[in-house]
PDB file of N, CA and C in Angstrom:
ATOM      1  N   UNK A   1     175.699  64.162 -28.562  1.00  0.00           N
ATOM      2  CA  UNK A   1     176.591  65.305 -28.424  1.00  0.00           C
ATOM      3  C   UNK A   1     176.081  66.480 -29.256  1.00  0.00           C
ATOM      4  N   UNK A   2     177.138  67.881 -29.290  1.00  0.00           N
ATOM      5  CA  UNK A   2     176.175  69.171 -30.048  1.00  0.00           C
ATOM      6  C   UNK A   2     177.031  68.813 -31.125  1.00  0.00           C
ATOM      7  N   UNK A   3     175.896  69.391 -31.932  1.00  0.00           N
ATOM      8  CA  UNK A   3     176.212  69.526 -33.764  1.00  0.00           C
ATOM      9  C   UNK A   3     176.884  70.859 -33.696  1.00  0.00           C
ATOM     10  N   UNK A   4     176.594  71.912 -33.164  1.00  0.00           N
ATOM     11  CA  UNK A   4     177.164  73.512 -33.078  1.00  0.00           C
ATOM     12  C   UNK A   4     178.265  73.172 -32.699  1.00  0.00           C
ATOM     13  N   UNK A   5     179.052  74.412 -32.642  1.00  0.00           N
ATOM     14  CA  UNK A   5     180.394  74.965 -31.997  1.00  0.00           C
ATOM     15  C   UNK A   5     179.867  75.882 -31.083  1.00  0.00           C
ATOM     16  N   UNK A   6     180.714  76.459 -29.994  1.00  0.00           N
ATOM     17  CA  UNK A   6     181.119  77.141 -28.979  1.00  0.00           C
ATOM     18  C   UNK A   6     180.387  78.760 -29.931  1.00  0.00           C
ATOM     19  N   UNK A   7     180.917  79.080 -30.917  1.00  0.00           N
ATOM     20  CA  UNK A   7     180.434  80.375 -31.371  1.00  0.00           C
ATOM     21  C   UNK A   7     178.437  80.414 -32.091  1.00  0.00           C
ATOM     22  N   UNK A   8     178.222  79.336 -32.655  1.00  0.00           N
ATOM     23  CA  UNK A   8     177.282  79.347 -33.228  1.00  0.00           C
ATOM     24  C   UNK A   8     176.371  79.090 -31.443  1.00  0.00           C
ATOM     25  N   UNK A   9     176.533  78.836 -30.192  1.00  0.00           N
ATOM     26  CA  UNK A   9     175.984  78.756 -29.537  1.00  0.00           C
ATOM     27  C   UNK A   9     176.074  80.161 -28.805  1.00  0.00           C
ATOM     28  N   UNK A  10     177.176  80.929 -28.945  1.00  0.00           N
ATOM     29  CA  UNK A  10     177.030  82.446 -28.346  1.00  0.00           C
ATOM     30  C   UNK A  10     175.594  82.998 -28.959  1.00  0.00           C
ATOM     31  N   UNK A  11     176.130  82.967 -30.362  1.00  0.00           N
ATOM     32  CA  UNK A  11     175.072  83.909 -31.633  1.00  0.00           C
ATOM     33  C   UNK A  11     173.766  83.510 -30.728  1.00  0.00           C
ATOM     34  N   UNK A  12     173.100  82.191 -30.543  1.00  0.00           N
ATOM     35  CA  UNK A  12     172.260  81.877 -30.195  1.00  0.00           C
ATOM     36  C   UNK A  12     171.331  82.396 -29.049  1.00  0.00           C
ATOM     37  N   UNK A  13     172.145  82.296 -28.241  1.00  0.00           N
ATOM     38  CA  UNK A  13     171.875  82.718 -26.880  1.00  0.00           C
ATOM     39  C   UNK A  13     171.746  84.440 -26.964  1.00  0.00           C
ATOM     40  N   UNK A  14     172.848  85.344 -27.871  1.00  0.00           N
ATOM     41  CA  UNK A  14     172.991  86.908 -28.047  1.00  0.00           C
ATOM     42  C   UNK A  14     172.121  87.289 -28.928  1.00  0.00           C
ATOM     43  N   UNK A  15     171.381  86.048 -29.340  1.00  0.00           N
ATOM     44  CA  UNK A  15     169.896  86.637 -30.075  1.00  0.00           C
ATOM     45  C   UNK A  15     168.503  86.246 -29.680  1.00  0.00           C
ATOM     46  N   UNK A  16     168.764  84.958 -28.813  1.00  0.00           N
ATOM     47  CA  UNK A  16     167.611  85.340 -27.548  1.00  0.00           C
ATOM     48  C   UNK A  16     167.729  86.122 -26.627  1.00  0.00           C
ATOM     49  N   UNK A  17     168.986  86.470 -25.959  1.00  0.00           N
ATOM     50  CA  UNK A  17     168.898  88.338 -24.791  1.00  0.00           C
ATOM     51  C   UNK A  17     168.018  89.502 -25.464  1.00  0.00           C
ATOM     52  N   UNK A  18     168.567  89.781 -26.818  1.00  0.00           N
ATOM     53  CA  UNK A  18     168.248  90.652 -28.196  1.00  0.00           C
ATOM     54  C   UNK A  18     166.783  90.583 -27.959  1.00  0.00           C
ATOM     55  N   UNK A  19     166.100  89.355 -28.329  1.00  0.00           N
ATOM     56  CA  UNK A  19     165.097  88.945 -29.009  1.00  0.00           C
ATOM     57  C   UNK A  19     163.813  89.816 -27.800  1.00  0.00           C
ATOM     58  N   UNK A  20     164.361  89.008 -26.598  1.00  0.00           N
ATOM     59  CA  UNK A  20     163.562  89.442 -25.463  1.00  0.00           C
ATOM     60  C   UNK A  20     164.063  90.760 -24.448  1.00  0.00           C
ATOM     61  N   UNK A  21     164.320  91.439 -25.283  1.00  0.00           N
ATOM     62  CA  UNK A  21     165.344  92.911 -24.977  1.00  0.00           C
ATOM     63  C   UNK A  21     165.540  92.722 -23.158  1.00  0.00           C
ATOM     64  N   UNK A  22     166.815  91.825 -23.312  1.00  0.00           N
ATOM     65  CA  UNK A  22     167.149  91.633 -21.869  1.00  0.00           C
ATOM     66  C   UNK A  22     168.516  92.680 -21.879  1.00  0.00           C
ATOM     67  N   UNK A  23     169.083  93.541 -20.750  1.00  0.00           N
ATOM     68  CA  UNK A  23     169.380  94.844 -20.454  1.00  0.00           C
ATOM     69  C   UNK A  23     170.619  94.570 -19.704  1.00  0.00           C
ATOM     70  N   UNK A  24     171.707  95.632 -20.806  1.00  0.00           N
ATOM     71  CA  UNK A  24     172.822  95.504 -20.131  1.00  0.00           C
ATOM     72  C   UNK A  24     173.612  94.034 -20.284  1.00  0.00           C
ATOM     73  N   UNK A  25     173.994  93.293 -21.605  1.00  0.00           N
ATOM     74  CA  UNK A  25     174.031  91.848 -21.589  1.00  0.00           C
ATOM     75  C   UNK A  25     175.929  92.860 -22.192  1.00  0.00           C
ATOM     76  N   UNK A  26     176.642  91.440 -20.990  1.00  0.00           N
ATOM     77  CA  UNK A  26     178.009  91.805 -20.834  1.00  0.00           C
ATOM     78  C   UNK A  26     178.251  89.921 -20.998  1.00  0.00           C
ATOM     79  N   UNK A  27     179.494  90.139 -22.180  1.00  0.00           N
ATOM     80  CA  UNK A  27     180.041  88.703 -21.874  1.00  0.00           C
ATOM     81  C   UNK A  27     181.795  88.802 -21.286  1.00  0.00           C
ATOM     82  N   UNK A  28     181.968  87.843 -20.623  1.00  0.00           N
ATOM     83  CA  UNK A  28     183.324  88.010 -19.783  1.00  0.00           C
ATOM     84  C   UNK A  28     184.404  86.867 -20.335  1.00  0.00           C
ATOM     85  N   UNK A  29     185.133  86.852 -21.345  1.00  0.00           N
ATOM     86  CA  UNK A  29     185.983  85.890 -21.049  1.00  0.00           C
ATOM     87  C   UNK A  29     186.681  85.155 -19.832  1.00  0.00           C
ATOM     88  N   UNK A  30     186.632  84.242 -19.189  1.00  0.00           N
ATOM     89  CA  UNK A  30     187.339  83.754 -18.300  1.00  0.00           C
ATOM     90  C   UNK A  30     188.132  82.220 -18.023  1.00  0.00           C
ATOM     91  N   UNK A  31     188.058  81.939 -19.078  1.00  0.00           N
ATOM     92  CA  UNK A  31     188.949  81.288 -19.666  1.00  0.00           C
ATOM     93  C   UNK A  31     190.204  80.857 -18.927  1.00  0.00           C
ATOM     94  N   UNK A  32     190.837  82.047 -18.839  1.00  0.00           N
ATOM     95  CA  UNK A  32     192.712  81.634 -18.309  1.00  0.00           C
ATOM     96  C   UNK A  32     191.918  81.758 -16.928  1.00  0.00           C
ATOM     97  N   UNK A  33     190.939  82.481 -16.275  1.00  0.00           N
ATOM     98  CA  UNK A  33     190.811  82.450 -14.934  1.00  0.00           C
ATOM     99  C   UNK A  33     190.073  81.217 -14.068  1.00  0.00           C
ATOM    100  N   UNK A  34     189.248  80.423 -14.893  1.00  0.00           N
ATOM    101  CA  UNK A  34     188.593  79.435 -14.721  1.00  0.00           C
ATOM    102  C   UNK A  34     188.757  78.095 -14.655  1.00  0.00           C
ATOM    103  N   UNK A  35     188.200  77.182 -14.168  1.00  0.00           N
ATOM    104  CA  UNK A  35     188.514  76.076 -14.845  1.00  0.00           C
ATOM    105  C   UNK A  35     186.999  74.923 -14.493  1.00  0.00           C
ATOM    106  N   UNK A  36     186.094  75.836 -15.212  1.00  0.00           N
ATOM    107  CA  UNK A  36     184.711  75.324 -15.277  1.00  0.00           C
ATOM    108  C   UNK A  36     184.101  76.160 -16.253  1.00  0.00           C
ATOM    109  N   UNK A  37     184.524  76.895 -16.943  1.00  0.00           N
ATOM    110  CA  UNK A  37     183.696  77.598 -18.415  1.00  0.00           C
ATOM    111  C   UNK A  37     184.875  78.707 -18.705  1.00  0.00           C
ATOM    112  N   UNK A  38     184.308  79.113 -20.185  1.00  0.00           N
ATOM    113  CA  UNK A  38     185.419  79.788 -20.784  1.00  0.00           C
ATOM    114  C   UNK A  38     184.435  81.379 -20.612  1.00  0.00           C
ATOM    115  N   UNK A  39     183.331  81.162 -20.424  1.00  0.00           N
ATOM    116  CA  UNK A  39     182.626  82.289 -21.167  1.00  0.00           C
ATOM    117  C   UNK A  39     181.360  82.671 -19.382  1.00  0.00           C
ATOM    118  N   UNK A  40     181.563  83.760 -19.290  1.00  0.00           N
ATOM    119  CA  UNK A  40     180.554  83.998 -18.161  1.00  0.00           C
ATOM    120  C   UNK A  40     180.291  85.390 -18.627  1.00  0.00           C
ATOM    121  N   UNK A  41     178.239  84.857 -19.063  1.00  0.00           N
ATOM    122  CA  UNK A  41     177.281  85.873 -19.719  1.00  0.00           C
ATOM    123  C   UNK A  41     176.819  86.695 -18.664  1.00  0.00           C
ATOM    124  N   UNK A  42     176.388  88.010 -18.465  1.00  0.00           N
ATOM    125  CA  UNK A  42     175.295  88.750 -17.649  1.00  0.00           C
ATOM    126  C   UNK A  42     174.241  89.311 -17.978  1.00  0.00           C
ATOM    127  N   UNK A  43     173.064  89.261 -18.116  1.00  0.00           N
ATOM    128  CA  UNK A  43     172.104  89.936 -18.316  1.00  0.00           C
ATOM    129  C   UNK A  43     171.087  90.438 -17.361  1.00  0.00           C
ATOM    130  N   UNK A  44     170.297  91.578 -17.724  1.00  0.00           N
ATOM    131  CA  UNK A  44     169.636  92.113 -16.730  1.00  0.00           C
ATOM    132  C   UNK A  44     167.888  91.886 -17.214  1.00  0.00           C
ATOM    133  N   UNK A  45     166.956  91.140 -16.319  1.00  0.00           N
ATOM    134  CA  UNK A  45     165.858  91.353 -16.422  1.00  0.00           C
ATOM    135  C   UNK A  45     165.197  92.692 -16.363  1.00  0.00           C
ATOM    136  N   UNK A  46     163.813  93.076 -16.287  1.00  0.00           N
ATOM    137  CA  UNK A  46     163.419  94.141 -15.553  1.00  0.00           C
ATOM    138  C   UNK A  46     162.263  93.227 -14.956  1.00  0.00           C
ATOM    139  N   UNK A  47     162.273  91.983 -14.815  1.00  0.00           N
ATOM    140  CA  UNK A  47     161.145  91.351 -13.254  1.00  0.00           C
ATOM    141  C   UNK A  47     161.556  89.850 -13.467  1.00  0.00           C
ATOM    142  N   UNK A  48     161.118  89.258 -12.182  1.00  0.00           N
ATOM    143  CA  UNK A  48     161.514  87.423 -12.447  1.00  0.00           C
ATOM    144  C   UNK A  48     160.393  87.122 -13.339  1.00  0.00           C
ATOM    145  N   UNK A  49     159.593  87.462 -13.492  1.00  0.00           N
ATOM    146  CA  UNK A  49     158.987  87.192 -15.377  1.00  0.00           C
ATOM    147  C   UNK A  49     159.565  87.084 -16.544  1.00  0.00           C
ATOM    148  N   UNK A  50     160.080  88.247 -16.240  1.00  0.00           N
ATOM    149  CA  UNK A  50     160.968  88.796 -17.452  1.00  0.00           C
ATOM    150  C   UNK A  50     162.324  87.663 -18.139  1.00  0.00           C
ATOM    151  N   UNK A  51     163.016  87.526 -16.475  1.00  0.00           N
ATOM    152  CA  UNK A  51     163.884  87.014 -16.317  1.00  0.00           C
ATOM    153  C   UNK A  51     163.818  85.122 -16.667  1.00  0.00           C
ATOM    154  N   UNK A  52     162.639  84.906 -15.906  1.00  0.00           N
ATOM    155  CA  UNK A  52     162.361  83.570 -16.307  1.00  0.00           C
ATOM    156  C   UNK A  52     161.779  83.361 -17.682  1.00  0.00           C
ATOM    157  N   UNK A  53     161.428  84.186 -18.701  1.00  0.00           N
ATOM    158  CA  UNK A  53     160.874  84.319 -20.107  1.00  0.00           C
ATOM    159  C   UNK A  53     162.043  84.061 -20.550  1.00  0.00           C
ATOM    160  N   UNK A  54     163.136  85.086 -20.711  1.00  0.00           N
ATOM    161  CA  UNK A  54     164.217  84.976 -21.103  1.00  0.00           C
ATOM    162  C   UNK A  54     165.268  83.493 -21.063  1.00  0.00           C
ATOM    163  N   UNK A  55     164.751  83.025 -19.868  1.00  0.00           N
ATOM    164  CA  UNK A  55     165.829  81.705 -19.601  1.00  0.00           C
ATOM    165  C   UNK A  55     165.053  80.653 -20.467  1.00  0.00           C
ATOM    166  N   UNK A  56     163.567  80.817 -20.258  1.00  0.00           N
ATOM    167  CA  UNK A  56     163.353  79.860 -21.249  1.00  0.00           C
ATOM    168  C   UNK A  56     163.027  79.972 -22.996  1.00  0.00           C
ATOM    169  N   UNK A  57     163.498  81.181 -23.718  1.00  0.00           N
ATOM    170  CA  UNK A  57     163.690  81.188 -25.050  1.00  0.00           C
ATOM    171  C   UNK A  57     165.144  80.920 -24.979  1.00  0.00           C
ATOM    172  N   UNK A  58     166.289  80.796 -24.116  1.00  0.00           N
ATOM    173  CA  UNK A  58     167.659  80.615 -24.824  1.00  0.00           C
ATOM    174  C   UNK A  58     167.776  79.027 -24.756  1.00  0.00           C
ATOM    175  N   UNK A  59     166.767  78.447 -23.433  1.00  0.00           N
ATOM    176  CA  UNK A  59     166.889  76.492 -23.769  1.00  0.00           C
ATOM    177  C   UNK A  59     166.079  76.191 -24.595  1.00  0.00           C
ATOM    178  N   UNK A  60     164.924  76.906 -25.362  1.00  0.00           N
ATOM    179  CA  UNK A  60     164.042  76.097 -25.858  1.00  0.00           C
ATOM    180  C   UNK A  60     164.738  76.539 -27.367  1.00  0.00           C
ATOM    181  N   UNK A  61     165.394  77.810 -27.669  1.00  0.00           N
ATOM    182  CA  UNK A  61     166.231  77.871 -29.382  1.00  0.00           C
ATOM    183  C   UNK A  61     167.809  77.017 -29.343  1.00  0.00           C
ATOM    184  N   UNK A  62     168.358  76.715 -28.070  1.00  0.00           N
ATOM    185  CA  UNK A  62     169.494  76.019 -27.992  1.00  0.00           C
ATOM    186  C   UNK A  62     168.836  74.676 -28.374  1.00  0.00           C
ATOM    187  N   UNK A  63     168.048  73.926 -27.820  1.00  0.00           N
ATOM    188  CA  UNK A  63     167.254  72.878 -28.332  1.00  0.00           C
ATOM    189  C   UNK A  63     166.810  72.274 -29.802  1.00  0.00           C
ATOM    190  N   UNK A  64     165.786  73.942 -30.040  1.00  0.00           N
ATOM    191  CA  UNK A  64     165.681  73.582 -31.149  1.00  0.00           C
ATOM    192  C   UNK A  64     167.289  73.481 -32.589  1.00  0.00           C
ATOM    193  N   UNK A  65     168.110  74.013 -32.551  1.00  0.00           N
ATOM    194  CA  UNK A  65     169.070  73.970 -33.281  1.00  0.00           C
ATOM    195  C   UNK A  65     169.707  73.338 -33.356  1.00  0.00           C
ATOM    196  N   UNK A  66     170.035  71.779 -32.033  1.00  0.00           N
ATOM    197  CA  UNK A  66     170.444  70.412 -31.909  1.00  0.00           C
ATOM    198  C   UNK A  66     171.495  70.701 -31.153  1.00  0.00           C
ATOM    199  N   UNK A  67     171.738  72.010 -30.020  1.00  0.00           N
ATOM    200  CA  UNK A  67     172.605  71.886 -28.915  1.00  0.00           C
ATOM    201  C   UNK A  67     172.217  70.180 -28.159  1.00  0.00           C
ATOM    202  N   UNK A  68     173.330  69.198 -27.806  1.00  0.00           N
ATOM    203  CA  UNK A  68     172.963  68.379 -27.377  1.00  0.00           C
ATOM    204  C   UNK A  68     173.477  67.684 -25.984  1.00  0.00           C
ATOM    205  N   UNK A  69     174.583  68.905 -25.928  1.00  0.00           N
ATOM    206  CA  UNK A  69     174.571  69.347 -24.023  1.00  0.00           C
ATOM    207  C   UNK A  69     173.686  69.036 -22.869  1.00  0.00           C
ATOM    208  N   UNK A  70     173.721  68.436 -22.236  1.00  0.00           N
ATOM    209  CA  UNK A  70     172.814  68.905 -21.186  1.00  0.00           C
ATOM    210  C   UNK A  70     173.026  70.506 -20.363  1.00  0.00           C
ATOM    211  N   UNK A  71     172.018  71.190 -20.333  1.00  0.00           N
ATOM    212  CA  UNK A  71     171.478  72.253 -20.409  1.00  0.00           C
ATOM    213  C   UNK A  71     170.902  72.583 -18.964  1.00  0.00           C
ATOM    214  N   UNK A  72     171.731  72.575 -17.738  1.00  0.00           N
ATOM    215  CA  UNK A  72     171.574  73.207 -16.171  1.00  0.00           C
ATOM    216  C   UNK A  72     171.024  74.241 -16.101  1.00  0.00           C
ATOM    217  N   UNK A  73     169.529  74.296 -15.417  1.00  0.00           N
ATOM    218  CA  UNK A  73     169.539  75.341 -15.244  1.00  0.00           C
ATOM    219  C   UNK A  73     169.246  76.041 -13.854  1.00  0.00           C
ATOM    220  N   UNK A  74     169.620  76.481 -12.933  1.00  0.00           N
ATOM    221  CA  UNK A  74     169.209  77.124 -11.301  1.00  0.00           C
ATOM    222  C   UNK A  74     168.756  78.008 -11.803  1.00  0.00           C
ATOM    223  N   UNK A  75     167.348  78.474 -10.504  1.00  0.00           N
ATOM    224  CA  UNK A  75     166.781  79.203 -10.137  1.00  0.00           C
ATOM    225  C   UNK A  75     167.158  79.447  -9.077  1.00  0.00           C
ATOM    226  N   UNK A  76     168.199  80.568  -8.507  1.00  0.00           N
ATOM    227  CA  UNK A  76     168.605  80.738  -7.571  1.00  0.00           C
ATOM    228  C   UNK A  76     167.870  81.531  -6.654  1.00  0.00           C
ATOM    229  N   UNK A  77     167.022  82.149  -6.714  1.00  0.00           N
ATOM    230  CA  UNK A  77     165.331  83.110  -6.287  1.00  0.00           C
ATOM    231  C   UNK A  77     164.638  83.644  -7.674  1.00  0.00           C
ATOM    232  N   UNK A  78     164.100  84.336  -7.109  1.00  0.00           N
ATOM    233  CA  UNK A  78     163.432  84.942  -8.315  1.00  0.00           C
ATOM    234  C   UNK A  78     163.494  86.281  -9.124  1.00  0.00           C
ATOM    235  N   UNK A  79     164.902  86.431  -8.380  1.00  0.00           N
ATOM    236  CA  UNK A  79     165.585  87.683  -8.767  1.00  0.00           C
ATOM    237  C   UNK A  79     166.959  87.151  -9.893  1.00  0.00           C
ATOM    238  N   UNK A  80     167.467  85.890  -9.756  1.00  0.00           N
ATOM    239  CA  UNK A  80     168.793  85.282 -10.105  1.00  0.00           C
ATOM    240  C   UNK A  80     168.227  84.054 -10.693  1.00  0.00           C
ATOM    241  N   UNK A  81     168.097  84.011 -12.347  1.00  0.00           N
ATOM    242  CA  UNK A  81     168.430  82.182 -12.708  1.00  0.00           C
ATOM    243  C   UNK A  81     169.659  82.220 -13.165  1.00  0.00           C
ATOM    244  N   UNK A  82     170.645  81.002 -12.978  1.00  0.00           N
ATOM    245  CA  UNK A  82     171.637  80.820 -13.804  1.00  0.00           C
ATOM    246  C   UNK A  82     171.442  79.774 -14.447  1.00  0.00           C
ATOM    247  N   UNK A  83     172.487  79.589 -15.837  1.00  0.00           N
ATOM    248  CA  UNK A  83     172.218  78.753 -16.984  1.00  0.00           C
ATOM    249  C   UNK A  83     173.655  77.945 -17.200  1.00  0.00           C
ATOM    250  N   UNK A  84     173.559  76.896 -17.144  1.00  0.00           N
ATOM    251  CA  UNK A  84     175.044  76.524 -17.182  1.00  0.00           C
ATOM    252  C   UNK A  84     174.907  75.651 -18.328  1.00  0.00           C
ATOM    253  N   UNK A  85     176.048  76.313 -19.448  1.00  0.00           N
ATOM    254  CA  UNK A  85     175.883  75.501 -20.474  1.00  0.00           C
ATOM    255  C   UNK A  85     177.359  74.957 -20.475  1.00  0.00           C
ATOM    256  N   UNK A  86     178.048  74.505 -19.823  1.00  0.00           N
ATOM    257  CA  UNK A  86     179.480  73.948 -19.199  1.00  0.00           C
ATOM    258  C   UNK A  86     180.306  75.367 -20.455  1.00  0.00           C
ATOM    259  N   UNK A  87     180.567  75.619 -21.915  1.00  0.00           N
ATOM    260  CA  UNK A  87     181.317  76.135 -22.007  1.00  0.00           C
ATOM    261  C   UNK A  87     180.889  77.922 -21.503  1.00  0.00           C
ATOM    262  N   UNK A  88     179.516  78.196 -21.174  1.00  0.00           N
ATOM    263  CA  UNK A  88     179.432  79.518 -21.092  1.00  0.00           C
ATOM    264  C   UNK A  88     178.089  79.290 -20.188  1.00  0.00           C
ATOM    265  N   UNK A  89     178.126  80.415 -18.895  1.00  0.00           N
ATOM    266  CA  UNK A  89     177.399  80.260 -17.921  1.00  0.00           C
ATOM    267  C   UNK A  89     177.293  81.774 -17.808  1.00  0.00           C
ATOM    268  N   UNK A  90     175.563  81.378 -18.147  1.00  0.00           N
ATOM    269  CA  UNK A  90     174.858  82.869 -18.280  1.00  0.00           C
ATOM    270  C   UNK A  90     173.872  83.096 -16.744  1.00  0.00           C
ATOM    271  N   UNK A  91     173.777  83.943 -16.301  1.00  0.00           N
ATOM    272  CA  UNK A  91     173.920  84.738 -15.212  1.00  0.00           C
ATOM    273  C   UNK A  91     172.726  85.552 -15.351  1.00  0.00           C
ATOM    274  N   UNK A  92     171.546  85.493 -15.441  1.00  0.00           N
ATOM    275  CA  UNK A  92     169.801  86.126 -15.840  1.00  0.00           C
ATOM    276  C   UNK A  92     169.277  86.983 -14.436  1.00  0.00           C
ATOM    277  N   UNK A  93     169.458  88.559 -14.033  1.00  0.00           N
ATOM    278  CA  UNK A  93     169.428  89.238 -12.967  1.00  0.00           C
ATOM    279  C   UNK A  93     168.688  90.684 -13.098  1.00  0.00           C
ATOM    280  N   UNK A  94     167.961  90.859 -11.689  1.00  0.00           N
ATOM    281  CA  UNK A  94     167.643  91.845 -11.444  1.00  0.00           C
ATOM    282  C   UNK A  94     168.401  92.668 -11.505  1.00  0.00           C
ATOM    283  N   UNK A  95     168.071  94.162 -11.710  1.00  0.00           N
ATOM    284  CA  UNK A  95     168.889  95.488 -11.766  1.00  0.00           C
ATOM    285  C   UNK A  95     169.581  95.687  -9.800  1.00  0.00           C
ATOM    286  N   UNK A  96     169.043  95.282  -9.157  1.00  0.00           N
ATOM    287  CA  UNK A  96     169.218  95.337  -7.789  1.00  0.00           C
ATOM    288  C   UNK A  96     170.208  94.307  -7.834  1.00  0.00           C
ATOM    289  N   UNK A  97     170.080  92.479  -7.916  1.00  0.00           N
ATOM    290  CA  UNK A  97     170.653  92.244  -7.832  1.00  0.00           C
ATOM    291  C   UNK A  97     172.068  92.104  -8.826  1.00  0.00           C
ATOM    292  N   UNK A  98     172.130  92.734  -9.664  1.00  0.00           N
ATOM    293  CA  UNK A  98     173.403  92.509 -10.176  1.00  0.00           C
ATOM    294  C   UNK A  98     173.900  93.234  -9.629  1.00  0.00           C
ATOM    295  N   UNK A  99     173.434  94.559  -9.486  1.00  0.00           N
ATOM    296  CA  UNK A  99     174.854  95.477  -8.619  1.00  0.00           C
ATOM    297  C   UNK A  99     175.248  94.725  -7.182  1.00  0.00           C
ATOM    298  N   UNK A 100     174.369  94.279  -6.226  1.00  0.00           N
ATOM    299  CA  UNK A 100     174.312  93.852  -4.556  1.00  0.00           C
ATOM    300  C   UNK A 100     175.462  92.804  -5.130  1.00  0.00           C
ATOM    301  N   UNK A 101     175.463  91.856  -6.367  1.00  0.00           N
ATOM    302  CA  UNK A 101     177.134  90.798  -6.440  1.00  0.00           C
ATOM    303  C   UNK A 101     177.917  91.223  -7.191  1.00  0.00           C
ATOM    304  N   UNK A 102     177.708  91.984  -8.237  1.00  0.00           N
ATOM    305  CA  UNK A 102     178.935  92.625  -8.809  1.00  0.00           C
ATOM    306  C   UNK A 102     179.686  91.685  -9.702  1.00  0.00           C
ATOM    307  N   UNK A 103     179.293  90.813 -10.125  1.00  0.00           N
ATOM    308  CA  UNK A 103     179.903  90.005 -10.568  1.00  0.00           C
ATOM    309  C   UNK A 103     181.189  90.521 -11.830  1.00  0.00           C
ATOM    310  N   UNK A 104     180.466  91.348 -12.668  1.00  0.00           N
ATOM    311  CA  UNK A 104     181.727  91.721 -13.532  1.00  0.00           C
ATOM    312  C   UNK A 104     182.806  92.601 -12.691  1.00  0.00           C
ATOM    313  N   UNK A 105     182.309  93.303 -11.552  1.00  0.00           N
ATOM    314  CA  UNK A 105     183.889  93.344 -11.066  1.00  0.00           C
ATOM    315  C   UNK A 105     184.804  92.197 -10.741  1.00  0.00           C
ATOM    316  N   UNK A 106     184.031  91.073  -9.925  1.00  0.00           N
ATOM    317  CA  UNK A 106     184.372  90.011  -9.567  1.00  0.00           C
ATOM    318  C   UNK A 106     185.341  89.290 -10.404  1.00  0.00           C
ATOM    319  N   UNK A 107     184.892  88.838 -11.557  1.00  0.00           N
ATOM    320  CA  UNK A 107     185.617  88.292 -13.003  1.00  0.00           C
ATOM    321  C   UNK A 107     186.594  89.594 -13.442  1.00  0.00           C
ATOM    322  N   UNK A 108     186.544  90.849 -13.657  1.00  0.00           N
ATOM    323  CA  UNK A 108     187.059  91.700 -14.491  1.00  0.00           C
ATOM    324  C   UNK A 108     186.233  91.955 -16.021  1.00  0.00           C
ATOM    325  N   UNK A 109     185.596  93.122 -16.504  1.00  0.00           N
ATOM    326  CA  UNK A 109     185.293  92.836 -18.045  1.00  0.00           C
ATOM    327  C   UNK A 109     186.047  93.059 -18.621  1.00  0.00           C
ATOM    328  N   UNK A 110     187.500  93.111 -18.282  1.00  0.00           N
ATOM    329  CA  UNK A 110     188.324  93.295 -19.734  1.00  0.00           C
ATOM    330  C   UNK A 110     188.315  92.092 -20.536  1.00  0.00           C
ATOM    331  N   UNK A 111     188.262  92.424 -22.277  1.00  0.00           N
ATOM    332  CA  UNK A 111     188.012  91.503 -22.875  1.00  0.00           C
ATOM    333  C   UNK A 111     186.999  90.975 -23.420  1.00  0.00           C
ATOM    334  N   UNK A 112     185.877  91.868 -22.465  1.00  0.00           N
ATOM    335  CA  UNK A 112     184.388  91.528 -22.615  1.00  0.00           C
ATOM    336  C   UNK A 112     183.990  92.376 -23.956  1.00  0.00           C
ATOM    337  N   UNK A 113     182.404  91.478 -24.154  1.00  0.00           N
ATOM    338  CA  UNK A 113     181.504  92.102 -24.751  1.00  0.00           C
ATOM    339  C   UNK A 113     180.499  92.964 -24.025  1.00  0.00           C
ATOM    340  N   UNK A 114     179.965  93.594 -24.793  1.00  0.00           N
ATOM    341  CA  UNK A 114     179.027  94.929 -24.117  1.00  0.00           C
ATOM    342  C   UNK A 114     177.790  95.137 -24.690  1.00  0.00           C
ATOM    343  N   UNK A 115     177.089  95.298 -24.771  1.00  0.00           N
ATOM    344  CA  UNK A 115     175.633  95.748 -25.229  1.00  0.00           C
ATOM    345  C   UNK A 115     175.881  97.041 -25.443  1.00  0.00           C
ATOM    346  N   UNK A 116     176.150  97.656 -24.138  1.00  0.00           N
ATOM    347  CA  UNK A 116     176.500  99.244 -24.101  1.00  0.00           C
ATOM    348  C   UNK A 116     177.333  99.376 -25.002  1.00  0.00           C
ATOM    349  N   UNK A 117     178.475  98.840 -24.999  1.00  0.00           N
ATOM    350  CA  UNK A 117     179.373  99.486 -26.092  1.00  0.00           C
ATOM    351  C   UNK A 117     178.797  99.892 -27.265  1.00  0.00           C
ATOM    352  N   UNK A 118     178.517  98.271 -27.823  1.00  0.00           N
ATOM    353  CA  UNK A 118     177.768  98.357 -28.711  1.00  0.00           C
ATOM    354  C   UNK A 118     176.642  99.430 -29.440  1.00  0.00           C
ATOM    355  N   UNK A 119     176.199  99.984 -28.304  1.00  0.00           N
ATOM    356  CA  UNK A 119     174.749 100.908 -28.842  1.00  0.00           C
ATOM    357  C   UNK A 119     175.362 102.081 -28.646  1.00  0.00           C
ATOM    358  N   UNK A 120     176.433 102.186 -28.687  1.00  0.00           N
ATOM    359  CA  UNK A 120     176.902 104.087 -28.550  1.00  0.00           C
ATOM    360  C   UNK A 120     177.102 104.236 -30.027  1.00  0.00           C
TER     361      UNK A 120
END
């Protein structure tokens, strides 16, 4: 099982997006709306390089720190990986495709975290 908590695994993951300056990273509470994760991450690549770099520094530092989850991950093309870490399911996307699903309208970001906010 994980040695972490639910928060020491956000930090984790919000400092590999950071680390590999992944763009536009929005977190969504969804919680009361869900009933398969509390937490749905978004981030924006700028290429499926980019994007697939990124997916693999947040399993290989969740790893190293003794997350002991099993750790899902889809490649949904090469525009979309998702990461399902059962309490928070991060969402790794092209600038094209995040707008074409929209997902934070989908969920709502109220409540959310922002990158943007953040950097004003």
């Amino acid at each position: 099982m994980s040695n972490i908590d639910i928060s020491d695994v956000k930090n984790i993951v919000l400092e590999s997006l950071d680390n590999l300056k992944t763009q536009d990273i929005v977190m969504i509470d969804v919680s009361k709306k869900s009933n398969f994760t509390d937490c749905l991450l978004i981030g924006t690549g700028t290429s499926s390089t980019h994007i697939k770099s990124i997916s693999n520094e947040i399993t290989e530092n969740l790893k190293k720190s003794g997350y002991g989850k099993l750790i899902r991950g889809v490649e949904l093309d090469s525009e979309w990986v998702l990461i399902d870490l059962f309490d928070i399911v991060i969402n790794l996307m092209l600038s094209d495709t995040r707008e074409f699903y929209g997902l934070e309208k989908l969920w709502s970001a109220e409540g959310s975290y922002s990158s943007k906010a953040n950097s004003i």
